[in-house]
N, C-alpha and C. Protein backbone atom coordinates (compact mmCIF):
# COMPACT_ATOMS: atom_id res chain seq x y z
N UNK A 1 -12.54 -11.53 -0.38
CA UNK A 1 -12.86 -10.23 -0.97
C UNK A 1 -13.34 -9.30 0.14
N UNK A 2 -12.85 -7.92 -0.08
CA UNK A 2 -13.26 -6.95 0.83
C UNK A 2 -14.32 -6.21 0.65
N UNK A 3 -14.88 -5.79 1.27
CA UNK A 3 -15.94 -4.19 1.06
C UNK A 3 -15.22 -2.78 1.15
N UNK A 4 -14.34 -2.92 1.83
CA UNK A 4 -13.49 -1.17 2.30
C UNK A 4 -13.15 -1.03 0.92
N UNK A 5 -12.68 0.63 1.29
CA UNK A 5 -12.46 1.28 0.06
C UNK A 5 -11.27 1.69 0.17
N UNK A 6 -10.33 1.57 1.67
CA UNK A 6 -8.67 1.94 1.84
C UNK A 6 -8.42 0.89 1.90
N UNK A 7 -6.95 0.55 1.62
CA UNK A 7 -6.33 -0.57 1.97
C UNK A 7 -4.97 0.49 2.48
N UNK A 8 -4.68 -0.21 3.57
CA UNK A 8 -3.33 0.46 3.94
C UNK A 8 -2.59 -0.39 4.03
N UNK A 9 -1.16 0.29 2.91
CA UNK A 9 -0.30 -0.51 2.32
C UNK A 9 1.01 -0.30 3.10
N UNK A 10 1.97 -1.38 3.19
CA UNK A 10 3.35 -0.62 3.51
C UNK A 10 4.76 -1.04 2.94
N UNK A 11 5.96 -0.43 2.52
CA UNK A 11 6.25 -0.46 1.97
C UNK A 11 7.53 -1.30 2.25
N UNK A 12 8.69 -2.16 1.41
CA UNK A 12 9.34 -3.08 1.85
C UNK A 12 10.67 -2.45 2.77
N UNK A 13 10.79 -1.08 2.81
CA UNK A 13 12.10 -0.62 3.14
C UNK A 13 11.45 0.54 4.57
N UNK A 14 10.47 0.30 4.78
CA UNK A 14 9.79 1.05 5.87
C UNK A 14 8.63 0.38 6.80
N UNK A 15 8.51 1.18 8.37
CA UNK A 15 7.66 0.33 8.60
C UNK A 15 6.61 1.42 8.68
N UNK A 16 6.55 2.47 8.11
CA UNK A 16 5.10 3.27 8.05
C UNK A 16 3.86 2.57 7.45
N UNK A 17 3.28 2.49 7.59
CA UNK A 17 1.76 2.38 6.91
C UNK A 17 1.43 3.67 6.09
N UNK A 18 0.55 3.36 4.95
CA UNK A 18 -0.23 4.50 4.00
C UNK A 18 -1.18 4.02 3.51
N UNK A 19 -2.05 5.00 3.52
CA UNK A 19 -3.63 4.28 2.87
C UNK A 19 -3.85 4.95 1.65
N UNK A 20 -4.60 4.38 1.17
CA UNK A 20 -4.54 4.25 -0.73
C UNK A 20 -6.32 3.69 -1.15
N UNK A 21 -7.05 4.47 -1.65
CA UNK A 21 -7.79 4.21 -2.19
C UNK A 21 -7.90 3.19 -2.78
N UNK A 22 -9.19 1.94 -3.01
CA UNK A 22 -8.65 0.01 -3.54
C UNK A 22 -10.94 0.16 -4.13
N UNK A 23 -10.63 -0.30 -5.23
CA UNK A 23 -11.77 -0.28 -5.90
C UNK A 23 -11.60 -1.56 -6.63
N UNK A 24 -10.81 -2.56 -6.53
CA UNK A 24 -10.58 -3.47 -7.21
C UNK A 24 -10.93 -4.68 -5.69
N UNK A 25 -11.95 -5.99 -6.21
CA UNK A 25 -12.50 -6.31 -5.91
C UNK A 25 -11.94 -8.09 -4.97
N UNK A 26 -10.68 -8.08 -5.70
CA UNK A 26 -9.88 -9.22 -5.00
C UNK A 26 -8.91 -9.12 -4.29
N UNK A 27 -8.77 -7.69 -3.94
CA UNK A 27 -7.37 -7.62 -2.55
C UNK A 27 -7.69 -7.94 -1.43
N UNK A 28 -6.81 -8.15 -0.75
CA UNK A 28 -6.81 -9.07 0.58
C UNK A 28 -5.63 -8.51 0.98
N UNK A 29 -5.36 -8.74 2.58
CA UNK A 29 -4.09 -8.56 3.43
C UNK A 29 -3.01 -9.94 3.01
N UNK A 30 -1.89 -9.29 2.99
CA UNK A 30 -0.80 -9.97 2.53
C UNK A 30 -0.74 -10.20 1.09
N UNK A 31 -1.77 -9.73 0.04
CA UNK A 31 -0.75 -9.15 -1.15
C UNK A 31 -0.48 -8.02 -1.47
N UNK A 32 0.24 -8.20 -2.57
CA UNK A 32 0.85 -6.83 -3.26
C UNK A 32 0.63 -6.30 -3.98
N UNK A 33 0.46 -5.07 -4.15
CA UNK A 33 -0.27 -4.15 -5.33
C UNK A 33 0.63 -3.30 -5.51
N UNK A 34 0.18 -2.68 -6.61
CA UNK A 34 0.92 -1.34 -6.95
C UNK A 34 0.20 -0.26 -7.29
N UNK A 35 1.23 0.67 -6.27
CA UNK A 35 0.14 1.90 -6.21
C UNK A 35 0.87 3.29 -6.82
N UNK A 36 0.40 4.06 -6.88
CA UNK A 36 0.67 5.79 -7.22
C UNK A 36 0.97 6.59 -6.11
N UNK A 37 2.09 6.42 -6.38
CA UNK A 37 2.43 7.69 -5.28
C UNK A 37 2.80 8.83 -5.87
N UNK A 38 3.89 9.93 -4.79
CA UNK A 38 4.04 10.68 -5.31
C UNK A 38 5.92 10.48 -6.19
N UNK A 39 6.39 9.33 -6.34
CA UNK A 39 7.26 8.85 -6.58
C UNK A 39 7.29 8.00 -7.77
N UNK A 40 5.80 7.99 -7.90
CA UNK A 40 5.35 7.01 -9.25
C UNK A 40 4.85 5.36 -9.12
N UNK A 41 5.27 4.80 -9.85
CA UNK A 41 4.63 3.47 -9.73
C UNK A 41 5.70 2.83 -8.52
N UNK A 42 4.71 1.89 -7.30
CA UNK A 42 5.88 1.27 -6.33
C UNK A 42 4.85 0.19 -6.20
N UNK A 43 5.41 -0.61 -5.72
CA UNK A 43 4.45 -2.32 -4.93
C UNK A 43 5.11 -2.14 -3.45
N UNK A 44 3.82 -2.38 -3.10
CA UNK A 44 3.39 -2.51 -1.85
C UNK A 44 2.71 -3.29 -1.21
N UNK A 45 2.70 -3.84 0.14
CA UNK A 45 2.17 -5.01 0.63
C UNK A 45 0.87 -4.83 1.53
N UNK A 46 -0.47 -5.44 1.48
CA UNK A 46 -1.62 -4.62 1.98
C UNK A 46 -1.30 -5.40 3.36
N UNK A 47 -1.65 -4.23 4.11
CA UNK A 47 -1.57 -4.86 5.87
C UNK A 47 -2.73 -4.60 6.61
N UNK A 48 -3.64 -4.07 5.88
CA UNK A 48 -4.99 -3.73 6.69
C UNK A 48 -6.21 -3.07 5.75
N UNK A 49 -7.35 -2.60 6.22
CA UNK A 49 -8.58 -2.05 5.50
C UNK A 49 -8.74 -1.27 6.03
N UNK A 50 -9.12 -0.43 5.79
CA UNK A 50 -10.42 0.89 6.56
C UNK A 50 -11.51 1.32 6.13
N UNK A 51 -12.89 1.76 6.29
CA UNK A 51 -13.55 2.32 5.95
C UNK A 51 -13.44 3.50 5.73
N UNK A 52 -12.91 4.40 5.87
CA UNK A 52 -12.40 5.67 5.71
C UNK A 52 -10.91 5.83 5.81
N UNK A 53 -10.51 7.19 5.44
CA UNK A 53 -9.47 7.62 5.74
C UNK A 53 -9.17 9.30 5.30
N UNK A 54 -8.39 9.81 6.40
CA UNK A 54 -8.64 11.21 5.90
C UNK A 54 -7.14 11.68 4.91
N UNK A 55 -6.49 10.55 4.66
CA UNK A 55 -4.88 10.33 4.51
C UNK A 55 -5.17 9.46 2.77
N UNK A 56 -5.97 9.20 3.34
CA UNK A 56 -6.08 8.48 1.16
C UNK A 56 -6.11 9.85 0.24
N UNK A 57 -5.07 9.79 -0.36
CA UNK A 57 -5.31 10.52 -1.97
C UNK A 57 -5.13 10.21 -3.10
N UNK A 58 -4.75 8.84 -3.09
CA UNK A 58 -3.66 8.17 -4.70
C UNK A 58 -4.79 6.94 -4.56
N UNK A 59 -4.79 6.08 -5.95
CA UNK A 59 -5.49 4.63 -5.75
C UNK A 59 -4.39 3.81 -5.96
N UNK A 60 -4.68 2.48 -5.35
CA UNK A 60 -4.35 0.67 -5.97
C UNK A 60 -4.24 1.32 -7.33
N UNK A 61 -3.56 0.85 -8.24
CA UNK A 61 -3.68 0.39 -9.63
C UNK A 61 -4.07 -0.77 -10.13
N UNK A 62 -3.53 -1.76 -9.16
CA UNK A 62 -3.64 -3.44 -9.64
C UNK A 62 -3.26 -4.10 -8.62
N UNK A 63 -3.51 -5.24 -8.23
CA UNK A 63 -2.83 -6.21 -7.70
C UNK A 63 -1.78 -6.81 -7.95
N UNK A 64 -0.58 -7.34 -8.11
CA UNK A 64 0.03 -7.45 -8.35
C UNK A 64 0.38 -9.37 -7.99
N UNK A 65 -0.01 -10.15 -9.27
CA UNK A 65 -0.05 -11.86 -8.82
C UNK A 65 1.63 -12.67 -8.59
N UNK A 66 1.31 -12.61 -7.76
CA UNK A 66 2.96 -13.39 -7.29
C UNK A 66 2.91 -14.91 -7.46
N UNK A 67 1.62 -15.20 -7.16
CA UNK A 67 2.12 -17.01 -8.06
C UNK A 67 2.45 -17.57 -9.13
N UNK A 68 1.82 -16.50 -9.96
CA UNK A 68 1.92 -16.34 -11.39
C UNK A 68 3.27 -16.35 -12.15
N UNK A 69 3.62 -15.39 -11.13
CA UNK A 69 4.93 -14.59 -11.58
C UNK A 69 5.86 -15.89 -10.86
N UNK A 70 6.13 -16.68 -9.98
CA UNK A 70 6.62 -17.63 -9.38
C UNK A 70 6.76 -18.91 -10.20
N UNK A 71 5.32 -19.06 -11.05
CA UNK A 71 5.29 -20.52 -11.43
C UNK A 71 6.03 -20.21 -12.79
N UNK A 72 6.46 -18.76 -13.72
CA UNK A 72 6.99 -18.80 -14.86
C UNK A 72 8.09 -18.48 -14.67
N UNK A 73 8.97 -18.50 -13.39
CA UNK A 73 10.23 -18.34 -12.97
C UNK A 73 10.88 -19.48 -13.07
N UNK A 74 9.51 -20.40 -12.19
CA UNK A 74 10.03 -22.01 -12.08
C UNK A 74 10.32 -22.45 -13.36
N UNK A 75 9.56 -22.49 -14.33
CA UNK A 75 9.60 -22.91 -15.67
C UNK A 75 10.73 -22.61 -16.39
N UNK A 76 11.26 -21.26 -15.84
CA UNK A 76 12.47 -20.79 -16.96
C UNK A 76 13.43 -21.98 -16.08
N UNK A 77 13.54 -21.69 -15.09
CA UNK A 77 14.80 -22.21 -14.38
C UNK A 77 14.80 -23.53 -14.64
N UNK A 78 13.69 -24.21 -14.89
CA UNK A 78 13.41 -25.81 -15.04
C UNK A 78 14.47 -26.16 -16.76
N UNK A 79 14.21 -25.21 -17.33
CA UNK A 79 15.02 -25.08 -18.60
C UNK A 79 16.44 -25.31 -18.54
N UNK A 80 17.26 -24.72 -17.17
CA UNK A 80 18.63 -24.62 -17.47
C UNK A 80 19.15 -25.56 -16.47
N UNK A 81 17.82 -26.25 -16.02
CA UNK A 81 18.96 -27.47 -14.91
C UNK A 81 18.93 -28.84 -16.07
């Protein structure tokens, strides 16, 4: 768990970085959240923290659980072998 209040995220088809306001209490570097842009809802991968930023204007929405989402993939697929 972090203390910062940016997480700078980046996105799968770019190698910019963007920082994003994170008030949610279990992100960490190397997952994925989804955030608000100006494009709407996107997931994004956290690559760093900051204590500030003069570039944050949108927040995190959520984290976004990929094991979760992995282990009920396995399950379907376990169905059709």
């Amino acid at each position: 768990m972090n203390n910062y209040t940016i997480v700078v995220v980046q996105f799968q088809d770019s190698e910019r970085t963007y920082d994003f306001f994170n008030h949610l209490p279990d992100v960490d570097i190397d997952d994925y959240v989804v955030v608000d842009t100006a494009r709407g809802m996107q997931i994004a991968q956290v690559v760093d923290f900051k204590s500030t930023s003069r570039y944050a204007k949108k927040h995190v929405v959520q984290r976004v659980d990929v094991e979760s989402h992995q282990k009920r993939m396995n399950s379907l697929w376990a169905r059709w072998d």
